[in-house]
Structure formats: C-alpha cells, structure tokens
PDB file of N, CA and C in Angstrom:
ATOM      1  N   UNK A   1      -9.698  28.604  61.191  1.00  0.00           N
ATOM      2  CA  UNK A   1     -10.229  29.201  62.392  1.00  0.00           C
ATOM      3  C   UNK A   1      -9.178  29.124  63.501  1.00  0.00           C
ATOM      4  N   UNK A   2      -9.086  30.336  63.986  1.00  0.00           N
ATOM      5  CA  UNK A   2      -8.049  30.593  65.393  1.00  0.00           C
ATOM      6  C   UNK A   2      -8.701  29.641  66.462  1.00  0.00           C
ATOM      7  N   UNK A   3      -7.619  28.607  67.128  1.00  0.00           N
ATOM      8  CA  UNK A   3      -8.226  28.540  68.562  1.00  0.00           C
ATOM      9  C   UNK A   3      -7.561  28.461  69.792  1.00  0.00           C
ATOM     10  N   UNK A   4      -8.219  29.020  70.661  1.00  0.00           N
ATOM     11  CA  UNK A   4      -7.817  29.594  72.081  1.00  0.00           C
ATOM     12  C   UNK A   4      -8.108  28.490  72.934  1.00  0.00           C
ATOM     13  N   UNK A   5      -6.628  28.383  73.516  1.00  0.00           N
ATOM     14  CA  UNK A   5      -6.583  26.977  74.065  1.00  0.00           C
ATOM     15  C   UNK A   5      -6.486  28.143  76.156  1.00  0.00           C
ATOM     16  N   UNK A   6      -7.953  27.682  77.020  1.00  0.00           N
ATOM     17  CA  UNK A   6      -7.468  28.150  78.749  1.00  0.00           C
ATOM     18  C   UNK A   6      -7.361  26.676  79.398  1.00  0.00           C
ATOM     19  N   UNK A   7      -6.349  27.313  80.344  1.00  0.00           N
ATOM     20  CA  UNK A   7      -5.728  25.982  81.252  1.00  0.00           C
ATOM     21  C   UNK A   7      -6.322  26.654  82.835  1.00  0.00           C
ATOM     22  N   UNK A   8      -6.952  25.701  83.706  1.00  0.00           N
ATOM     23  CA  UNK A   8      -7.369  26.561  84.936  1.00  0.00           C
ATOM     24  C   UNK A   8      -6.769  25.111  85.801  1.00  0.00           C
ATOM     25  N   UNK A   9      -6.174  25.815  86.788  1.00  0.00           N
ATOM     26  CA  UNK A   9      -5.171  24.457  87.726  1.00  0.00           C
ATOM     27  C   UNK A   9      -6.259  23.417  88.326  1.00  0.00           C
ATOM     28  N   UNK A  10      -6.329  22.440  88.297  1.00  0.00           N
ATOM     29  CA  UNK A  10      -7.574  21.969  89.306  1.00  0.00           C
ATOM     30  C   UNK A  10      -7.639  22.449  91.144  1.00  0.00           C
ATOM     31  N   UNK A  11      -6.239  22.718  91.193  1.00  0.00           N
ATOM     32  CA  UNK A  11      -6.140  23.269  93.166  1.00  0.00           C
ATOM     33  C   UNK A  11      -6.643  24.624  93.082  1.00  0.00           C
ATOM     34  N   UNK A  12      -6.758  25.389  92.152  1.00  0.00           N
ATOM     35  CA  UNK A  12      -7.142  26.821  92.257  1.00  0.00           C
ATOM     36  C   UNK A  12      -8.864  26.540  92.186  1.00  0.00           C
ATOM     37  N   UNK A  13      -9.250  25.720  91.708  1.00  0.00           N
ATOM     38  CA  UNK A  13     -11.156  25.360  91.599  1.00  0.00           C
ATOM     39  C   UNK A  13     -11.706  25.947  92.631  1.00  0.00           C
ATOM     40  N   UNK A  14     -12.864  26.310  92.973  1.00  0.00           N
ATOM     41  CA  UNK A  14     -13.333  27.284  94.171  1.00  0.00           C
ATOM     42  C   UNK A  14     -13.918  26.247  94.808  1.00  0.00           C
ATOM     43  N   UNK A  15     -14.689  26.752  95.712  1.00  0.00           N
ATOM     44  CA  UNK A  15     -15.374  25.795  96.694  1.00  0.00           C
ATOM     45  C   UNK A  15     -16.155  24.716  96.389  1.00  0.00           C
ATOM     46  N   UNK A  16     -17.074  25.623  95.188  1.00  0.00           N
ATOM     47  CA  UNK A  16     -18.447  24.600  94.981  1.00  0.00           C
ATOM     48  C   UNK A  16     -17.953  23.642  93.785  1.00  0.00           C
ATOM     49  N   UNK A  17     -16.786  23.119  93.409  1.00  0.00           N
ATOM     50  CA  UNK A  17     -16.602  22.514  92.396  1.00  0.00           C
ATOM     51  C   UNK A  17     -16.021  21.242  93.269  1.00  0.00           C
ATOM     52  N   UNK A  18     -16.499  20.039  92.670  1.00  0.00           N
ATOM     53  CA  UNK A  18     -15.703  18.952  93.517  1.00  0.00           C
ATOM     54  C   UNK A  18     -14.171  18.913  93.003  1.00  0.00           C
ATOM     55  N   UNK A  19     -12.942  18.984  93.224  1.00  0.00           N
ATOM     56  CA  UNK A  19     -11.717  18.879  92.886  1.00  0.00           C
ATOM     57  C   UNK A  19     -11.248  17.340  92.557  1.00  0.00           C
ATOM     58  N   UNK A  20     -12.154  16.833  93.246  1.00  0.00           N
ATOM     59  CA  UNK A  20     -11.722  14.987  93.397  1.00  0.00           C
ATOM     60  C   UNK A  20     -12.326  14.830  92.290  1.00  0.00           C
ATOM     61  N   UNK A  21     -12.981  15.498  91.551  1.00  0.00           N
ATOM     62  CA  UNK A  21     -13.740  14.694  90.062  1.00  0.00           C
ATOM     63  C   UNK A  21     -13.624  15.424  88.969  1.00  0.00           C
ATOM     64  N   UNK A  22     -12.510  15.825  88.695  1.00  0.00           N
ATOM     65  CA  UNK A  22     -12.133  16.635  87.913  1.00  0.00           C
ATOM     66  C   UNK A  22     -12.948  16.625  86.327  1.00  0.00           C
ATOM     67  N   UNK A  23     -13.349  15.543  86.418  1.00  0.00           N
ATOM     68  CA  UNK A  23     -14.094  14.839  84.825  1.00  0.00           C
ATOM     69  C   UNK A  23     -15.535  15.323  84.618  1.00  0.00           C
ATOM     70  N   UNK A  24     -16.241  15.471  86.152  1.00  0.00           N
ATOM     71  CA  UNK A  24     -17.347  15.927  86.438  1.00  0.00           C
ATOM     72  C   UNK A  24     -17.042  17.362  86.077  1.00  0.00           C
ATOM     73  N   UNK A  25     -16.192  18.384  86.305  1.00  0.00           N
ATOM     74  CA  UNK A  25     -15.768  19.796  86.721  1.00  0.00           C
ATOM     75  C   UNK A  25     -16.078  20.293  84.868  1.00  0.00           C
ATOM     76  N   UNK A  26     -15.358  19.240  84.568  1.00  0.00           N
ATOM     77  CA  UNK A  26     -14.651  19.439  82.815  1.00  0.00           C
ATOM     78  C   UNK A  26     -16.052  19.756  82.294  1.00  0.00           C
ATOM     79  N   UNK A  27     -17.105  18.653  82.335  1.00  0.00           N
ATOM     80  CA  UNK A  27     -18.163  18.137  81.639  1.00  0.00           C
ATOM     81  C   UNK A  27     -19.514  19.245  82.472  1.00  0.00           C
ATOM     82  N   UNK A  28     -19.237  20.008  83.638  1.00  0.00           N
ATOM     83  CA  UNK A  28     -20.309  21.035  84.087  1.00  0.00           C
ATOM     84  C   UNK A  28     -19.782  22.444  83.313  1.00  0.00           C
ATOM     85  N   UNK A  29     -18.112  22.587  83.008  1.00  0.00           N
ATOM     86  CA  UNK A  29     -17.880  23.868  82.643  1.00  0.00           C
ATOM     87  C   UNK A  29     -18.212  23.474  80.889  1.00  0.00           C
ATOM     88  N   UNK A  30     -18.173  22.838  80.064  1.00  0.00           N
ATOM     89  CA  UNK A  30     -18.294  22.467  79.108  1.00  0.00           C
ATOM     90  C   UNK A  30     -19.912  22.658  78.402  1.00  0.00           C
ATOM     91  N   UNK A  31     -20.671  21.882  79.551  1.00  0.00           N
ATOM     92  CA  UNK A  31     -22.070  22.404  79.157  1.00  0.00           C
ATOM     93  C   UNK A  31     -22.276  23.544  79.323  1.00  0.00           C
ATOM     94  N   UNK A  32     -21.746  24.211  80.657  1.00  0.00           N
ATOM     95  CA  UNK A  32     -22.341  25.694  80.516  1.00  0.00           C
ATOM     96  C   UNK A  32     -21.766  27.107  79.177  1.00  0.00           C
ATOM     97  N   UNK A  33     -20.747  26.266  78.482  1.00  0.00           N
ATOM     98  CA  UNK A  33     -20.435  26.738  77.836  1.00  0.00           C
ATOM     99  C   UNK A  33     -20.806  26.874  76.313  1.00  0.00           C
ATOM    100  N   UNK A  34     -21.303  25.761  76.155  1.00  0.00           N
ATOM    101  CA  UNK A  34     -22.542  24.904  75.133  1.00  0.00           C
ATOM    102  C   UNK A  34     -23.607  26.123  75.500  1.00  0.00           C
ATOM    103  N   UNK A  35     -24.328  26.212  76.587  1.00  0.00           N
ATOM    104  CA  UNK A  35     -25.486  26.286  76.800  1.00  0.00           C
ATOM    105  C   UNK A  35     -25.549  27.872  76.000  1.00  0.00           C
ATOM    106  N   UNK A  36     -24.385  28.526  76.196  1.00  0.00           N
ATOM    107  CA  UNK A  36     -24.377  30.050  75.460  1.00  0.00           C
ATOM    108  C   UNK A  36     -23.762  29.641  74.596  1.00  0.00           C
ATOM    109  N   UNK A  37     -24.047  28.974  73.549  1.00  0.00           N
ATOM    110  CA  UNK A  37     -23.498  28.968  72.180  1.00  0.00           C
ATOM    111  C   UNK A  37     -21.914  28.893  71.719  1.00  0.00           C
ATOM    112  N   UNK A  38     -21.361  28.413  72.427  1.00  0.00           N
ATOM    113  CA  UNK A  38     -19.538  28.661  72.853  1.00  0.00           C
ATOM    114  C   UNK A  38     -19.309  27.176  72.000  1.00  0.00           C
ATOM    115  N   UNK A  39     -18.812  26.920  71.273  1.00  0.00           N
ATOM    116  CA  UNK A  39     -18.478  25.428  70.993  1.00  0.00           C
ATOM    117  C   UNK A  39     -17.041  25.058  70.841  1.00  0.00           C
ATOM    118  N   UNK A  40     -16.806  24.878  72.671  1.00  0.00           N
ATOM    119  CA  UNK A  40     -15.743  24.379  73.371  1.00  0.00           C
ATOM    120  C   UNK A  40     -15.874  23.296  73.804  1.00  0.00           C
ATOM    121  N   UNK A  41     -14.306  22.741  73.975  1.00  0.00           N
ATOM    122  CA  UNK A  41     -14.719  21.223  74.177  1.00  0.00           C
ATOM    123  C   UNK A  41     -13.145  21.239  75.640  1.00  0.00           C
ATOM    124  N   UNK A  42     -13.809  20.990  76.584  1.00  0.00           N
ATOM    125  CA  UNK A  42     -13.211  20.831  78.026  1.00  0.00           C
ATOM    126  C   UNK A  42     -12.705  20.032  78.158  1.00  0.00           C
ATOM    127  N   UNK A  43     -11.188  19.288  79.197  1.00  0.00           N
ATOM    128  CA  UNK A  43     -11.371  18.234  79.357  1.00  0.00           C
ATOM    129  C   UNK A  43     -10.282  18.114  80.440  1.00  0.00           C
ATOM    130  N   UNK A  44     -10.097  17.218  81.434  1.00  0.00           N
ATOM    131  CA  UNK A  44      -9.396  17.222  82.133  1.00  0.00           C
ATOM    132  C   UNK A  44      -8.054  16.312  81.918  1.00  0.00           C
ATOM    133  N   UNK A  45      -7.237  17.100  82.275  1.00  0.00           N
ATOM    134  CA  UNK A  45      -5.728  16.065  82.362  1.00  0.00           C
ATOM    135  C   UNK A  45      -5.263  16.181  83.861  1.00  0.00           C
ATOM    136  N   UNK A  46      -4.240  15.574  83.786  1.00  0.00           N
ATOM    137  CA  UNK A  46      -3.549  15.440  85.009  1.00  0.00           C
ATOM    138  C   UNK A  46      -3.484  16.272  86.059  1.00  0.00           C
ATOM    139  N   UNK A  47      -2.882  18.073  86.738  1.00  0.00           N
ATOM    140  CA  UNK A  47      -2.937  18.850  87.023  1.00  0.00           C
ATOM    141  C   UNK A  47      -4.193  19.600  86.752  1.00  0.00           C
ATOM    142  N   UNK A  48      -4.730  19.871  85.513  1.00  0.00           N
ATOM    143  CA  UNK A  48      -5.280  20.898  85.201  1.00  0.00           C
ATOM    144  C   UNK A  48      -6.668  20.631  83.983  1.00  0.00           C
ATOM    145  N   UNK A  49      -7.658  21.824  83.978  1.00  0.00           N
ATOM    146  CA  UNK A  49      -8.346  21.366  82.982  1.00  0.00           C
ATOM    147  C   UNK A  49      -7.674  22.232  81.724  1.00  0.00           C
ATOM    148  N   UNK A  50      -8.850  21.996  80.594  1.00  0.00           N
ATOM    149  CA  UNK A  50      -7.774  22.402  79.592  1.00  0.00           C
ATOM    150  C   UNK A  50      -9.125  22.682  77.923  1.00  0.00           C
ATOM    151  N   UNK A  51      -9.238  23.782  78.443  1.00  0.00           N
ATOM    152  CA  UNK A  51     -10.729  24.337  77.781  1.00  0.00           C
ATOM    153  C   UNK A  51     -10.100  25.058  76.295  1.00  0.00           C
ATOM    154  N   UNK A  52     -10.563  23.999  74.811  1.00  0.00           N
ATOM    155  CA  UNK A  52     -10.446  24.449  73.768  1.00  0.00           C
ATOM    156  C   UNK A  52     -11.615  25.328  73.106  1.00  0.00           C
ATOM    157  N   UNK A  53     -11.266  26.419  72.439  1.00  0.00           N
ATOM    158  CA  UNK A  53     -12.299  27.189  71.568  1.00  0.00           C
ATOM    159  C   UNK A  53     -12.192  28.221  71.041  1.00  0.00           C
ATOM    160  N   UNK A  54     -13.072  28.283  69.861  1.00  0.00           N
ATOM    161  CA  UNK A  54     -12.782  29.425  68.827  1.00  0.00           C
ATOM    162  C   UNK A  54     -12.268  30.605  69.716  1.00  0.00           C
ATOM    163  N   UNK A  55     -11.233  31.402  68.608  1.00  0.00           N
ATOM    164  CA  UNK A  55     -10.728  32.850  69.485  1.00  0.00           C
ATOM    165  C   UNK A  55     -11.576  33.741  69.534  1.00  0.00           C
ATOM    166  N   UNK A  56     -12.346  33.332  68.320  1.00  0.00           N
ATOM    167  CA  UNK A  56     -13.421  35.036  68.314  1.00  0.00           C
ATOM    168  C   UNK A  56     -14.334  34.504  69.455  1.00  0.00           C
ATOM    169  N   UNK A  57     -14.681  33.589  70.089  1.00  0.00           N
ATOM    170  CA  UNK A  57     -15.693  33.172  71.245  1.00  0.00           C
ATOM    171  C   UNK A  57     -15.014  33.476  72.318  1.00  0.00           C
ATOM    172  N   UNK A  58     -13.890  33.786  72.554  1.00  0.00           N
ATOM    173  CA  UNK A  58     -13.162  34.036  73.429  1.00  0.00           C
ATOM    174  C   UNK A  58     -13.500  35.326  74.850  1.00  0.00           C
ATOM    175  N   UNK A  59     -14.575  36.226  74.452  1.00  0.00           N
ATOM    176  CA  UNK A  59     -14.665  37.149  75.312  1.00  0.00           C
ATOM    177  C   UNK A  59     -16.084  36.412  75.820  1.00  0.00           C
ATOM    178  N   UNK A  60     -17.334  35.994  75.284  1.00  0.00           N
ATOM    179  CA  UNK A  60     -18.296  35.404  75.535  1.00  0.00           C
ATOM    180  C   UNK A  60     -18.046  34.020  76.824  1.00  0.00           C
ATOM    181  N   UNK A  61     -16.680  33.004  76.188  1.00  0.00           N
ATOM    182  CA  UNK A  61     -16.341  32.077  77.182  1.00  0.00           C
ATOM    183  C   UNK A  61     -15.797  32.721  78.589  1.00  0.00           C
ATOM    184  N   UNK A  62     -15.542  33.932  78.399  1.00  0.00           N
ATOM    185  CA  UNK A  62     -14.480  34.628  79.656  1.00  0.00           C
ATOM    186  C   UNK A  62     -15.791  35.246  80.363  1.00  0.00           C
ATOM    187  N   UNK A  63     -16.823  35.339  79.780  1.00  0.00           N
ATOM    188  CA  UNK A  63     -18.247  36.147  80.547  1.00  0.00           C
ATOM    189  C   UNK A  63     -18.715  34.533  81.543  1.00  0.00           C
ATOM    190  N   UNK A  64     -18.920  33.787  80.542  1.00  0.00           N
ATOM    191  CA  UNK A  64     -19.304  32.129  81.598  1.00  0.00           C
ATOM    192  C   UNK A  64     -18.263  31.342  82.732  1.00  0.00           C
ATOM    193  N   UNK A  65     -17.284  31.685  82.619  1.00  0.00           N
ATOM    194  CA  UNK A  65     -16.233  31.479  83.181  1.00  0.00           C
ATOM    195  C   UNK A  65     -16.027  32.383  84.539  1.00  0.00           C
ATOM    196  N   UNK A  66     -16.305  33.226  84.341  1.00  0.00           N
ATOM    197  CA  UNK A  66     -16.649  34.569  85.574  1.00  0.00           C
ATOM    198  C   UNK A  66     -17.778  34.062  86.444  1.00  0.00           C
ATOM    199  N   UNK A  67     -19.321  33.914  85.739  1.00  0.00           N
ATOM    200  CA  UNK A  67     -20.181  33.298  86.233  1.00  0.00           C
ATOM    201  C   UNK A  67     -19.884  31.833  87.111  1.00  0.00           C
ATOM    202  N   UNK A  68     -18.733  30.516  86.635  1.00  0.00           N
ATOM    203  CA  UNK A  68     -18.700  29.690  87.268  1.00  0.00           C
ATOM    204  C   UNK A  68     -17.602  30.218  88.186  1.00  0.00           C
ATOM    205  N   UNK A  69     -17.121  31.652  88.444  1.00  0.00           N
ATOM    206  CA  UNK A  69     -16.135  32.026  89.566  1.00  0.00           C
ATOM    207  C   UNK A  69     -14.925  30.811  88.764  1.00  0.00           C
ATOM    208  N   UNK A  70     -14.588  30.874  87.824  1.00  0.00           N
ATOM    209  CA  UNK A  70     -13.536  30.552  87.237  1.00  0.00           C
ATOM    210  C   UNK A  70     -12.034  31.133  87.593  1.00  0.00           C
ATOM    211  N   UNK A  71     -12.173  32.480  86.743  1.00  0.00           N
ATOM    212  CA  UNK A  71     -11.447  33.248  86.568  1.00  0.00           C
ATOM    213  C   UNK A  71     -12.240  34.957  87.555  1.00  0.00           C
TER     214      UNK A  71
END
C-alpha cells in the first residue's frame, strides 16, 4: 500500500488551533480524520505536524483538511 506522507508548519495553523500545543492540534486533526474513515496517524515534531496515510485516501483527507481550514 502507497503512503502519503502531509507536513503543515505549526506557524501557518489558523486561529482556532492552539499553536502552543501542538500534540493537542495532532490528536484533534487525527480524530477528525478517523471520524471519516481516513486511517491516518498524525503527529507532531519539532517545526511541524506530519500527517501519515493511505494514497488512495488522499483526496477524502484533503476534503477534512479544508474543513479544519488546513490547507
């Protein structure tokens, strides 16, 4: 199975995301990604988060990702 590794900066995060808790950020985009059937696994590093998952899920994660004003 292909997988599609997105990196989103933590300084680019929008308003409503706390930036100081990056672990919290990981673990809200992670469930919502769960919640539509996406089985990605989020996680934060240093700079940036760092969202793994199947490629063919790849247009479905980019629809939830829009919704959290991600991307």
């Amino acid at each position: 199975m292909a997988t599609t590794t997105i990196r989103i900066d933590i300084d680019t995060l929008p308003d409503h995301l706390d930036r100081s808790r990056p672990n919290v950020v990981a673990e809200t985009i992670e469930t919502a990604l769960r919640e539509d059937g996406i089985k990605a696994d989020c996680s934060d590093l240093f700079s940036h988060l760092k969202i793994d998952l199947p490629t063919d899920q790849l247009a479905a994660a980019s629809a939830v990702l829009v919704e959290l004003q991600l991307i």
